[in-house]
Protein backbone atom coordinates (compact mmCIF):
# COMPACT_ATOMS: atom_id res chain seq x y z
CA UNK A 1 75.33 107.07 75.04
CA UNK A 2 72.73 108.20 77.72
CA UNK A 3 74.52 109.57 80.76
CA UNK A 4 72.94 108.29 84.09
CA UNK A 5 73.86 109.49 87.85
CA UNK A 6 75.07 106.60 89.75
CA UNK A 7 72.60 106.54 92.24
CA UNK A 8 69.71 106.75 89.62
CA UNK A 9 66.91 104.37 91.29
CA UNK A 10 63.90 102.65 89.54
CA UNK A 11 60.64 104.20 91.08
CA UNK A 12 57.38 102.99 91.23
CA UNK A 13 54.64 102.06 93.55
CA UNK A 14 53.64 98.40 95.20
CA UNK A 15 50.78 97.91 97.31
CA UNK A 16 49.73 101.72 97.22
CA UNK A 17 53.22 102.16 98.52
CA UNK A 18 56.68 104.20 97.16
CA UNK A 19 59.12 101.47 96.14
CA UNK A 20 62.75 102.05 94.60
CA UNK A 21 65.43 99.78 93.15
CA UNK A 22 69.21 100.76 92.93
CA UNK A 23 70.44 99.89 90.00
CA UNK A 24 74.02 98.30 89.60
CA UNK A 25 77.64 99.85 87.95
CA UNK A 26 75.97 100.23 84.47
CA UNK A 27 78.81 101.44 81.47
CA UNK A 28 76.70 104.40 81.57
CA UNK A 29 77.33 105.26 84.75
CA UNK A 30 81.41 105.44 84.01
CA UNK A 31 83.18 107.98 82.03
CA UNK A 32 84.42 107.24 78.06
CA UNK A 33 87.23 105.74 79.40
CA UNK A 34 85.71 103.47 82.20
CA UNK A 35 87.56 104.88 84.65
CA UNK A 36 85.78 107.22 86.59
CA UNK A 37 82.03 107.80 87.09
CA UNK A 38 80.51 109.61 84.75
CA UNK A 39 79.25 112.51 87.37
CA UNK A 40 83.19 112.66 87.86
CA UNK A 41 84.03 110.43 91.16
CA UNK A 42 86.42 108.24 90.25
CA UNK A 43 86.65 104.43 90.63
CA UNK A 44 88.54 103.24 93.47
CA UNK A 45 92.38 103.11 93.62
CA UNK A 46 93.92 101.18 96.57
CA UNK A 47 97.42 100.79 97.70
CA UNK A 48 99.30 97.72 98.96
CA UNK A 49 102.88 96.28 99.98
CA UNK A 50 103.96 92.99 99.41
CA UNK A 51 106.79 91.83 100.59
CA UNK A 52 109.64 89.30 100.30
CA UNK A 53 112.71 88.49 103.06
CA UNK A 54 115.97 88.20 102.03
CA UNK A 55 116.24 89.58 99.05
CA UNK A 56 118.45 88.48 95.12
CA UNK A 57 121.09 88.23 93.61
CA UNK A 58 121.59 91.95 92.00
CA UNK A 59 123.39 90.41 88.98
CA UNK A 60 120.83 88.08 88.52
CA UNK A 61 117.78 89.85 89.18
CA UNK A 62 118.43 93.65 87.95
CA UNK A 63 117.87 94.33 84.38
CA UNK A 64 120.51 95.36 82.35
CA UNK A 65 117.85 97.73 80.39
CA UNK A 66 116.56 100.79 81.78
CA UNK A 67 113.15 102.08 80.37
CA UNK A 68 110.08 100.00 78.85
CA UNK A 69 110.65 96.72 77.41
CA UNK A 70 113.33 96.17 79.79
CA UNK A 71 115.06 92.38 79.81
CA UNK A 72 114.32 89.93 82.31
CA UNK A 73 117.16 88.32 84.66
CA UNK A 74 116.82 84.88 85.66
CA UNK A 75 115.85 85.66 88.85
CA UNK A 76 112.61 88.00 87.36
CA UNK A 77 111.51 85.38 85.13
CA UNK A 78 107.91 84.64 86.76
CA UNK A 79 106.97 88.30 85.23
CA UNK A 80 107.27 86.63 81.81
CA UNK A 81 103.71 85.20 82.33
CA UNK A 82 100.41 86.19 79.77
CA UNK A 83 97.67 87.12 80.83
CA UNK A 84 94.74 86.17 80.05
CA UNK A 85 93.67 90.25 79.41
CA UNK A 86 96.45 90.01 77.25
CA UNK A 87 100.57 90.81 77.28
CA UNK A 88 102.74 89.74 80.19
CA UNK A 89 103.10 90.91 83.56
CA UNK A 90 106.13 92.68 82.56
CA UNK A 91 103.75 95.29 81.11
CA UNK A 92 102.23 95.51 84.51
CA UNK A 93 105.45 95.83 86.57
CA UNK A 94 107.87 98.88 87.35
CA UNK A 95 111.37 97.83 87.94
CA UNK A 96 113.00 99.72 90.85
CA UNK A 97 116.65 99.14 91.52
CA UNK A 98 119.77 101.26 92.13
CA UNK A 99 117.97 103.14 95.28
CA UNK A 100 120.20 102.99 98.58
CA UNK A 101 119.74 103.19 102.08
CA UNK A 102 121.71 105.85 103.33
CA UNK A 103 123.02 105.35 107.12
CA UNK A 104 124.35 108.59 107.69
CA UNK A 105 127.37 106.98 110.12
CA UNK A 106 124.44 104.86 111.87
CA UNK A 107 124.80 100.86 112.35
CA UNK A 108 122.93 98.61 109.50
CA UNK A 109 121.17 96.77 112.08
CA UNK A 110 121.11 93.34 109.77
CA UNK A 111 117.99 93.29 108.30
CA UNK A 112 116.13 96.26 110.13
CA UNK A 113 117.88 99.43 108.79
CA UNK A 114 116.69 98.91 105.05
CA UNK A 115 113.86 97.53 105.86
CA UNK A 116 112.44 100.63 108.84
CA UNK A 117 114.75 103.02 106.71
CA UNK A 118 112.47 102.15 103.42
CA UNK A 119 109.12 101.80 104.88
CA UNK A 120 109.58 104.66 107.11
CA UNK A 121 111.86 107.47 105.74
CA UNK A 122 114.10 107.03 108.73
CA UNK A 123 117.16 104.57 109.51
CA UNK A 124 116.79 103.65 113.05
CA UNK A 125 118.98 104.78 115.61
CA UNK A 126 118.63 100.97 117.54
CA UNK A 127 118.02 98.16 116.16
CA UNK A 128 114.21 97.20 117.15
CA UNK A 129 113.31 101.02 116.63
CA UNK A 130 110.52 102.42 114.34
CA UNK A 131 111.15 106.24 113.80
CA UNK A 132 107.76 106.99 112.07
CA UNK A 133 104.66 105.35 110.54
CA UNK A 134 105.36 102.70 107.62
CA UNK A 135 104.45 103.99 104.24
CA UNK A 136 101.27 101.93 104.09
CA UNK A 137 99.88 103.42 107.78
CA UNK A 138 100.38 107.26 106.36
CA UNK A 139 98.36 106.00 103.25
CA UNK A 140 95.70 104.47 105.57
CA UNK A 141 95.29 107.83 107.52
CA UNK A 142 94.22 109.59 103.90
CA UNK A 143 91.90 106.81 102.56
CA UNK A 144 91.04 104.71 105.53
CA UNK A 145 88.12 106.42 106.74
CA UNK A 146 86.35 105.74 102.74
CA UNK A 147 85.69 101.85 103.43
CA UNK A 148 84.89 99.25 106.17
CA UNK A 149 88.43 98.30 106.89
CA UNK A 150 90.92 101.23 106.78
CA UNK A 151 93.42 98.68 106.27
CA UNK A 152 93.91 94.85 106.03
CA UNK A 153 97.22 93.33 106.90
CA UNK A 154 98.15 89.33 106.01
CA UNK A 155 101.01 86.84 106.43
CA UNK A 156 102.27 84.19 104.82
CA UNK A 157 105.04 83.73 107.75
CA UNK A 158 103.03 82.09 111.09
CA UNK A 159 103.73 85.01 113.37
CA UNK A 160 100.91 87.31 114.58
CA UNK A 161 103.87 89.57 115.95
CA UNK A 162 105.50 90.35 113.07
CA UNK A 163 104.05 93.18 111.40
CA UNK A 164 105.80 95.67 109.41
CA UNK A 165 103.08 97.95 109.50
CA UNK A 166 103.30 100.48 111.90
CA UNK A 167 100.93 103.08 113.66
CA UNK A 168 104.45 104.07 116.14
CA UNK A 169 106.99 102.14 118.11
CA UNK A 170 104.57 100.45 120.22
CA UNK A 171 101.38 99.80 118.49
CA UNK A 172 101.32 97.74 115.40
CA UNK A 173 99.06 95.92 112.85
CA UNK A 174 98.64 92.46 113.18
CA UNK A 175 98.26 90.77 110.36
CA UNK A 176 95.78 87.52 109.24
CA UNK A 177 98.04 84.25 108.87
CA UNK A 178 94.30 81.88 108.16
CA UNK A 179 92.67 82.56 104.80
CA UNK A 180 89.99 81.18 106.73
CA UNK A 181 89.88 83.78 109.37
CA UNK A 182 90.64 86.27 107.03
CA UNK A 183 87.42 85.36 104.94
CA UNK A 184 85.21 85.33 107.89
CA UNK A 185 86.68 88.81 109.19
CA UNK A 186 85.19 89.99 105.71
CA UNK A 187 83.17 87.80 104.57
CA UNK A 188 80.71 86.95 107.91
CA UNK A 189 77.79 88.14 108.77
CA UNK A 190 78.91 92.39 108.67
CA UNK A 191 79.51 91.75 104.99
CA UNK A 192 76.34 93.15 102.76
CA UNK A 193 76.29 91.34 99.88
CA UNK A 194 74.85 92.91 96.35
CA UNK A 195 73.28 90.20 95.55
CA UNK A 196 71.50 89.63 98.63
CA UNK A 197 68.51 91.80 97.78
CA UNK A 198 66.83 95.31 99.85
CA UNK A 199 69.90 96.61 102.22
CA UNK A 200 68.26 96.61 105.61
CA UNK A 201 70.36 98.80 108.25
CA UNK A 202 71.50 96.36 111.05
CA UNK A 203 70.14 98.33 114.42
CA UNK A 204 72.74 97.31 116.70
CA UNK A 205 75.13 99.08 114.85
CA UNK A 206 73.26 102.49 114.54
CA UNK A 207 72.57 102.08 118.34
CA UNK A 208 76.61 101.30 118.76
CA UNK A 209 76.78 104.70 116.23
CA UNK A 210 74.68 106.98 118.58
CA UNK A 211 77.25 105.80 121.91
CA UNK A 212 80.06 106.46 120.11
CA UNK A 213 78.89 110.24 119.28
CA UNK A 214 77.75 110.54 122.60
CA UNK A 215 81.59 109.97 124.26
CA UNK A 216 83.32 112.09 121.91
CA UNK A 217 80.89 115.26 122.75
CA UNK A 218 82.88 115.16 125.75
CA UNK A 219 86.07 115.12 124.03
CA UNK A 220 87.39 118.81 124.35
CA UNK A 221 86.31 119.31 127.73
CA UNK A 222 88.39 115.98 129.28
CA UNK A 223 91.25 116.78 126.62
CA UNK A 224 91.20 120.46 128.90
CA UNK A 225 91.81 118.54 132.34
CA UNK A 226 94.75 116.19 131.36
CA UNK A 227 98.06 116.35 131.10
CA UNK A 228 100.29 116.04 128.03
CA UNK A 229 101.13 112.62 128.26
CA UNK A 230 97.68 111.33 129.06
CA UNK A 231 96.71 113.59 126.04
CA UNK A 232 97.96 112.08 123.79
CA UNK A 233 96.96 108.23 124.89
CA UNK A 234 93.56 110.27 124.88
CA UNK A 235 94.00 111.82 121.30
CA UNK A 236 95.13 107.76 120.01
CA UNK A 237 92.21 107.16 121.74
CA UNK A 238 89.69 108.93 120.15
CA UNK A 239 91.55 108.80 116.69
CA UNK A 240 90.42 104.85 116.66
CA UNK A 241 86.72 105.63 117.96
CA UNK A 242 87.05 107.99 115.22
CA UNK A 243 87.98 104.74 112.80
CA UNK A 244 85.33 103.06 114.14
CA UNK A 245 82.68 105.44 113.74
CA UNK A 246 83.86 105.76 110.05
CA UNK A 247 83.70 101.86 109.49
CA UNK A 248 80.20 101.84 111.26
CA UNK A 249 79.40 104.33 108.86
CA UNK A 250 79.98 102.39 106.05
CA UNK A 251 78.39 99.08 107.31
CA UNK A 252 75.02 101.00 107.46
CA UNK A 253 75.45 102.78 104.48
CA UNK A 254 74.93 99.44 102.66
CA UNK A 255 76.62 97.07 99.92
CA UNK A 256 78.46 99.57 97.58
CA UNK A 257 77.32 100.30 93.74
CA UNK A 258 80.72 98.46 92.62
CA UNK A 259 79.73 96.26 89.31
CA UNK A 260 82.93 93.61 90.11
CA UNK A 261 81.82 93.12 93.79
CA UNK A 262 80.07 89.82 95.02
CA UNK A 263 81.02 87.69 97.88
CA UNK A 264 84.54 85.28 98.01
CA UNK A 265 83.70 81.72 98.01
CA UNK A 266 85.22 80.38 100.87
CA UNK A 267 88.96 79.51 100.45
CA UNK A 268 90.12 75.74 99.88
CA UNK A 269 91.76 73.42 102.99
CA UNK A 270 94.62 75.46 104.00
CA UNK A 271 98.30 74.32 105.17
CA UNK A 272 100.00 76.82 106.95
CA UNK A 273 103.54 76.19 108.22
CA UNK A 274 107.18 77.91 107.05
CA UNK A 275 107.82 75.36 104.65
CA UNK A 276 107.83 77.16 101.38
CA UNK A 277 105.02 75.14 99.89
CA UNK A 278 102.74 75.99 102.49
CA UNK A 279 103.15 79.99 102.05
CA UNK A 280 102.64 79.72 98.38
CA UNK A 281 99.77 78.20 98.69
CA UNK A 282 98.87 80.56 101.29
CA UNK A 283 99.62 83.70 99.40
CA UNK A 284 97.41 82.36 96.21
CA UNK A 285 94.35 82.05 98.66
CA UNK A 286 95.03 85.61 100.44
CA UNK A 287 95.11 87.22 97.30
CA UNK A 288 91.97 85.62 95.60
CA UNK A 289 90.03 86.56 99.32
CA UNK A 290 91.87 90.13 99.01
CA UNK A 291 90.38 90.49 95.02
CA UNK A 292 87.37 90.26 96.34
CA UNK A 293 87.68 92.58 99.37
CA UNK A 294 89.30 95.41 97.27
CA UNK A 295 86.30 94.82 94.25
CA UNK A 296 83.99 95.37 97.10
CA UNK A 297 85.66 98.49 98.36
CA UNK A 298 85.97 96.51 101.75
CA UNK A 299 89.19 98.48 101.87
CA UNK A 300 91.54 100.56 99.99
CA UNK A 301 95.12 99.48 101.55
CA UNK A 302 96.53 96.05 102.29
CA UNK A 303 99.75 94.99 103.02
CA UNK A 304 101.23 91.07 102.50
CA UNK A 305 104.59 89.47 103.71
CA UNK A 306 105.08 86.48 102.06
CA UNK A 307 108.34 85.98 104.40
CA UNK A 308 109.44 88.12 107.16
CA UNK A 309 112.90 89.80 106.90
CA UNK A 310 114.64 86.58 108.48
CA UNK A 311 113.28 84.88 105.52
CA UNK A 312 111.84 81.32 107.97
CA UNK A 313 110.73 79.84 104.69
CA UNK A 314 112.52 75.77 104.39
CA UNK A 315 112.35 73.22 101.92
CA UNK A 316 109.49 70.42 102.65
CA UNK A 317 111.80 67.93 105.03
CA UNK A 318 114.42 70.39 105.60
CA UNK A 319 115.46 72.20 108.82
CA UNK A 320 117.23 74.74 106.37
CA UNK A 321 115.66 77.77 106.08
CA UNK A 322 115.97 80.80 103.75
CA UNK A 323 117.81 82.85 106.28
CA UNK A 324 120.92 80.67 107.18
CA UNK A 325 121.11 79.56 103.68
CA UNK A 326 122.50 83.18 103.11
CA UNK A 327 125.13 82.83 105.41
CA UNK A 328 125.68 79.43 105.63
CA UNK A 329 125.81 77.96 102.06
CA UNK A 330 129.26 78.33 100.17
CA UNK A 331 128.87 80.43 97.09
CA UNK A 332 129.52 77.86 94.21
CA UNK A 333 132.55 78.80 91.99
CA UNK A 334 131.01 77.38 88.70
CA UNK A 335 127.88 79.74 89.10
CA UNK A 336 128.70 82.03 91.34
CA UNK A 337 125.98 82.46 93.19
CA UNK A 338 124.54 80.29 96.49
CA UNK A 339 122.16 77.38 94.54
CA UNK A 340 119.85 76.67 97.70
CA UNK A 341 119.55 80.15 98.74
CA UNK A 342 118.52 81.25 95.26
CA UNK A 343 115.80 78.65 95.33
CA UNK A 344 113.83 80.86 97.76
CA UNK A 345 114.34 83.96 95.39
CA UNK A 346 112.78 82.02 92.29
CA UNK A 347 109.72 81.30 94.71
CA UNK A 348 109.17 84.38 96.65
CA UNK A 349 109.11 85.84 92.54
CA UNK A 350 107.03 83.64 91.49
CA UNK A 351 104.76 84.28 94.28
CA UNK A 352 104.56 88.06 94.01
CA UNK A 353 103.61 87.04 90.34
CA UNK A 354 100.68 84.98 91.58
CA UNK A 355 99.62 87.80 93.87
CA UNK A 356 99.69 90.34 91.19
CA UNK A 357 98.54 88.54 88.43
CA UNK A 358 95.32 87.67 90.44
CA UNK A 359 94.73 91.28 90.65
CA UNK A 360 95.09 91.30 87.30
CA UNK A 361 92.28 88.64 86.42
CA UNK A 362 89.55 90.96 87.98
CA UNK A 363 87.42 93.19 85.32
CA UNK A 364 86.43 96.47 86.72
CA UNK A 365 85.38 99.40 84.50
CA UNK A 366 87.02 99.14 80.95
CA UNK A 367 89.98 97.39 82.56
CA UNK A 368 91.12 95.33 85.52
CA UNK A 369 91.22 95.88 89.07
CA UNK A 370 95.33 96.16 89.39
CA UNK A 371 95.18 98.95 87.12
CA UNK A 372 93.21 100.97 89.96
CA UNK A 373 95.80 99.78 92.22
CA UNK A 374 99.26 100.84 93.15
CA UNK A 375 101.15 97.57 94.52
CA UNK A 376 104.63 98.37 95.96
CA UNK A 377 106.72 94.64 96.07
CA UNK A 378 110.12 94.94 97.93
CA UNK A 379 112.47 93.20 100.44
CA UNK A 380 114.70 94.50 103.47
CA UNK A 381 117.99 93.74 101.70
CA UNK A 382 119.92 93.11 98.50
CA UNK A 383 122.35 91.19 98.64
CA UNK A 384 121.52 89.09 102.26
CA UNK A 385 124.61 87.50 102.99
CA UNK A 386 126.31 90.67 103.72
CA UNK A 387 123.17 92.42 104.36
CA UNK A 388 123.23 94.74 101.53
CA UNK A 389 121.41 98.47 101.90
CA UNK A 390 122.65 98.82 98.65
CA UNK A 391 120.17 98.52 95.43
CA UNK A 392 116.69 97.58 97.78
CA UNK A 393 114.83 95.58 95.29
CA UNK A 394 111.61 97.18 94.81
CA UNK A 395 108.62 96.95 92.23
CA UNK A 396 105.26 98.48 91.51
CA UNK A 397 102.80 96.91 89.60
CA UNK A 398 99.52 98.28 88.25
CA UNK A 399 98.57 101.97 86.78
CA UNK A 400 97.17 103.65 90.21
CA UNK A 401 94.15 104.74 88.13
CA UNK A 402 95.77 106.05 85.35
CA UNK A 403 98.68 107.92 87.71
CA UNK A 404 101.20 105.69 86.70
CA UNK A 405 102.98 104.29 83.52
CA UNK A 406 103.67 100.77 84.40
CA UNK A 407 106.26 98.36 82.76
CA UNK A 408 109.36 100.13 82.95
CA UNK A 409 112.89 99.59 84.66
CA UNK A 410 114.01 102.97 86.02
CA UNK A 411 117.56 103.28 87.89
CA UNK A 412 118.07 105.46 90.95
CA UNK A 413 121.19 105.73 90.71
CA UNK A 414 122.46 105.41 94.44
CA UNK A 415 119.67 108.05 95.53
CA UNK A 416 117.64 107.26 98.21
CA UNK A 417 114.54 104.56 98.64
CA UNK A 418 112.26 107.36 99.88
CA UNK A 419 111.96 108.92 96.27
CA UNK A 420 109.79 105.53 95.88
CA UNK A 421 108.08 106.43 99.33
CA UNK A 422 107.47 110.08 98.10
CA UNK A 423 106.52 108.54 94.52
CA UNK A 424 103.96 106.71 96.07
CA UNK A 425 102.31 109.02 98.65
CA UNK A 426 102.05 112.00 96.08
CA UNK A 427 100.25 108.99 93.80
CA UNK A 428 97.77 108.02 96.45
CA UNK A 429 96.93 111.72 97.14
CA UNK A 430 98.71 113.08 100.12
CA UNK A 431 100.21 116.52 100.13
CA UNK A 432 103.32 116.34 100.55
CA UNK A 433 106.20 117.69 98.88
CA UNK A 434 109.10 116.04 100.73
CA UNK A 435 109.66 112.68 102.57
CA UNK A 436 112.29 111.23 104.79
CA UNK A 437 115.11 112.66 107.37
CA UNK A 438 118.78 113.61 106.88
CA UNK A 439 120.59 111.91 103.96
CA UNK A 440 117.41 109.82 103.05
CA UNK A 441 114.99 113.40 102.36
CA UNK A 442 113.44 112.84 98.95
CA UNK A 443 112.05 115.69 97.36
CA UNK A 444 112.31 114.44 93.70
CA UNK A 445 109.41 111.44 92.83
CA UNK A 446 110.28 108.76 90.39
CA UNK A 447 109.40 110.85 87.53
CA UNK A 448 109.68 108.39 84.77
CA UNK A 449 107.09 106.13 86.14
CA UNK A 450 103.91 109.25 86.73
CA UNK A 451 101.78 110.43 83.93
């Protein structure tokens, strides 16, 4: 088959005038395995968190198989769905369980330590502290600067301050809670479409461009005449100029030469609300407005919390919710488990199986788009009613580009969550060859689950 650079154009003249047409992501253009270009830049791979409050029922969710082909639990059921590319999501899905939070004579602030501990490397010394960045923010810093958005963060859970993703202790990412905001934060008028025809530069933005280069030719000198403190509000300072040269950058560089990207339709009537209805439906419409967004390149991280680590979600009509369930609710002798409580596990599954398995519907080179994408799916806790550090549930679905083996249960034995966190980072590209502090310092990645 011819080989063809991907930014061949189609020359030819008009009018006595030079004319050229880009072309779109032809076969030709990819590699014999239609995942990288053919001129050797890969296809995109993007990372994302999704996650769930309150965590399972380790007897009923854990497999009792380690390796591929592992069983499915009650409580893991929704991965038992086909897809329409073919096998189940099973195939798609890593099963991570047995990995511990390890205090290291610290309190387990109820729902906090496993939660900062796993997203951060670090259990907190108080309860509403965050040590480091969260796992997705150190991702962000290597690929943000690639795409308009250096990350997008969503919730299913009504509350713009509650965020899990974290630049430090003070400044956070707030997430979308609308589909409908979130599709005209992408989708509006800053979006260049394909489709839409000849790519003309908007000039506002390469005037906004020129400013911005302008202040940070000052930058060493001021960064001379301050002192420590104020430089480093100046350094945060001029890292997001910095982020917002790079995203003004890519708006005038034009629609990318992705074949799967087009523009979202805009997203059905929405309910939002904490009854558990409402943030299903929620979750299906962020993740068919995110599919489109990551096909586009719009961005290459994301992050999604179906329910926050107080799990709010209720029944339709109940004042119940997820959280005091845990504690609340009798465990029933006959099953052994708490009945109403579980109820939120089943749908917080079957919700990260809707997320995934939309990711899973989009074609992009000789596959789909979750197998350029490395989806990390976990909760604060195990067990909640005693607020188990114990066994974090975590997943990760898709192949990372090829980086990853997917489908395959894989038990850590009481070592610690970071090996995930490490797993993950050395995936998406960062050098590093050890993650975490004290007792939770990984230096040995989830081996079974790389190529």
């Amino acid at each position: 088959m011819m080989r063809l650079h991907r930014r061949a154009l189609l020359r030819g003249t008009l009018a006595g005038g030079a004319v050229s047409i880009g072309l779109p992501l032809l076969d030709c253009f990819l590699n014999e395995h239609g995942t990288a270009l053919a001129q050797g830049a890969r296809l995109p791979v993007r990372f994302g968190a999704w996650m769930w409050g309150c965590g399972m029922n380790p007897e009923r969710w854990t497999p009792k198989t380690q390796g591929p082909g592992y069983d499915l639990p009650v409580e893991l059921r929704a991965l038992d769905r086909e897809l329409s590319t073919g096998g189940t999501l099973r195939d798609q899905v890593s099963i991570l369980s047995g990995f511990d939070v390890k205090l290291d004579g610290r309190p387990n602030f109820p729902h906090t330590a496993g939660l900062i501990g796993t997203l951060t490397g670090t259990v907190p010394d108080e309860e509403h502290q965050v040590p480091a960045p969260t796992l997705d923010v150190l991702i962000a810093g290597e690929l943000g600067g690639l795409t308009r958005f250096r990350s997008i963060e969503m919730s299913c859970a009504g509350n713009p301050n509650q965020s899990y993703s974290f630049e430090s202790q003070s400044v956070f990412n707030a997430p979308e809670l609308s589909p409908a905001a979130l599709y005209a934060r992408i989708f509006g008028p800053e979006f260049a479409d394909p489709g839409d025809g000849t790519f003309v530069p908007d000039a506002r933005l390469m005037l906004r461009q020129s400013v911005l280069s302008a202040v940070k030719d000052d930058r060493q000198r001021l960064l001379q005449r301050v002192g420590t403190h104020d430089q480093q509000r100046l350094d945060q300072y001029f890292t997001s100029v910095r982020q917002l040269e790079q995203q003004i950058e890519v708006l005038l560089a034009g629609p990318p030469d992705l074949d799967s990207c087009s523009r979202a339709p805009a997203p059905g009537p929405e309910s939002l609300g904490t009854e558990v209805e409402q943030s299903t439906s929620t979750n299906r419409l962020m993740a068919e407005l995110l599919s489109f967004a990551l096909a586009c390149d719009q961005t290459r991280v994301f992050s999604m919390m179906f329910s926050d680590r107080i799990s709010g979600l209720r029944k339709a009509g109940s004042s119940s919710q997820h959280h005091q369930l845990t504690h609340d609710e009798a465990l029933d002798p006959a099953v052994g488990y708490q009945p109403e409580a579980t109820e939120f596990v089943y749908a917080s599954m079957e919700a990260w199986a809707d997320f995934i398995e939309r990711l899973a519907e989009i074609p992009e080179g000789d596959g789909t788009l979750l197998d350029n994408c490395l989806v990390l799916g976990h909760s604060d806790v195990s067990l909640a009613k005693v607020h188990g550090i114990n066994g974090i549930p975590m997943m990760i679905a898709g192949r990372a580009g090829g980086a990853l083996r997917p489908g395959i249960h894989v038990s850590g034995a009481t070592s610690p969550t970071t090996r995930v966190g490490l797993t993950i980072q050395q995936v998406m590209g960062l050098n590093v060859d050890r993650w975490g502090t004290r007792s939770m310092e990984a230096t040995q990645p989830v081996g079974e689950i790389v190529i």
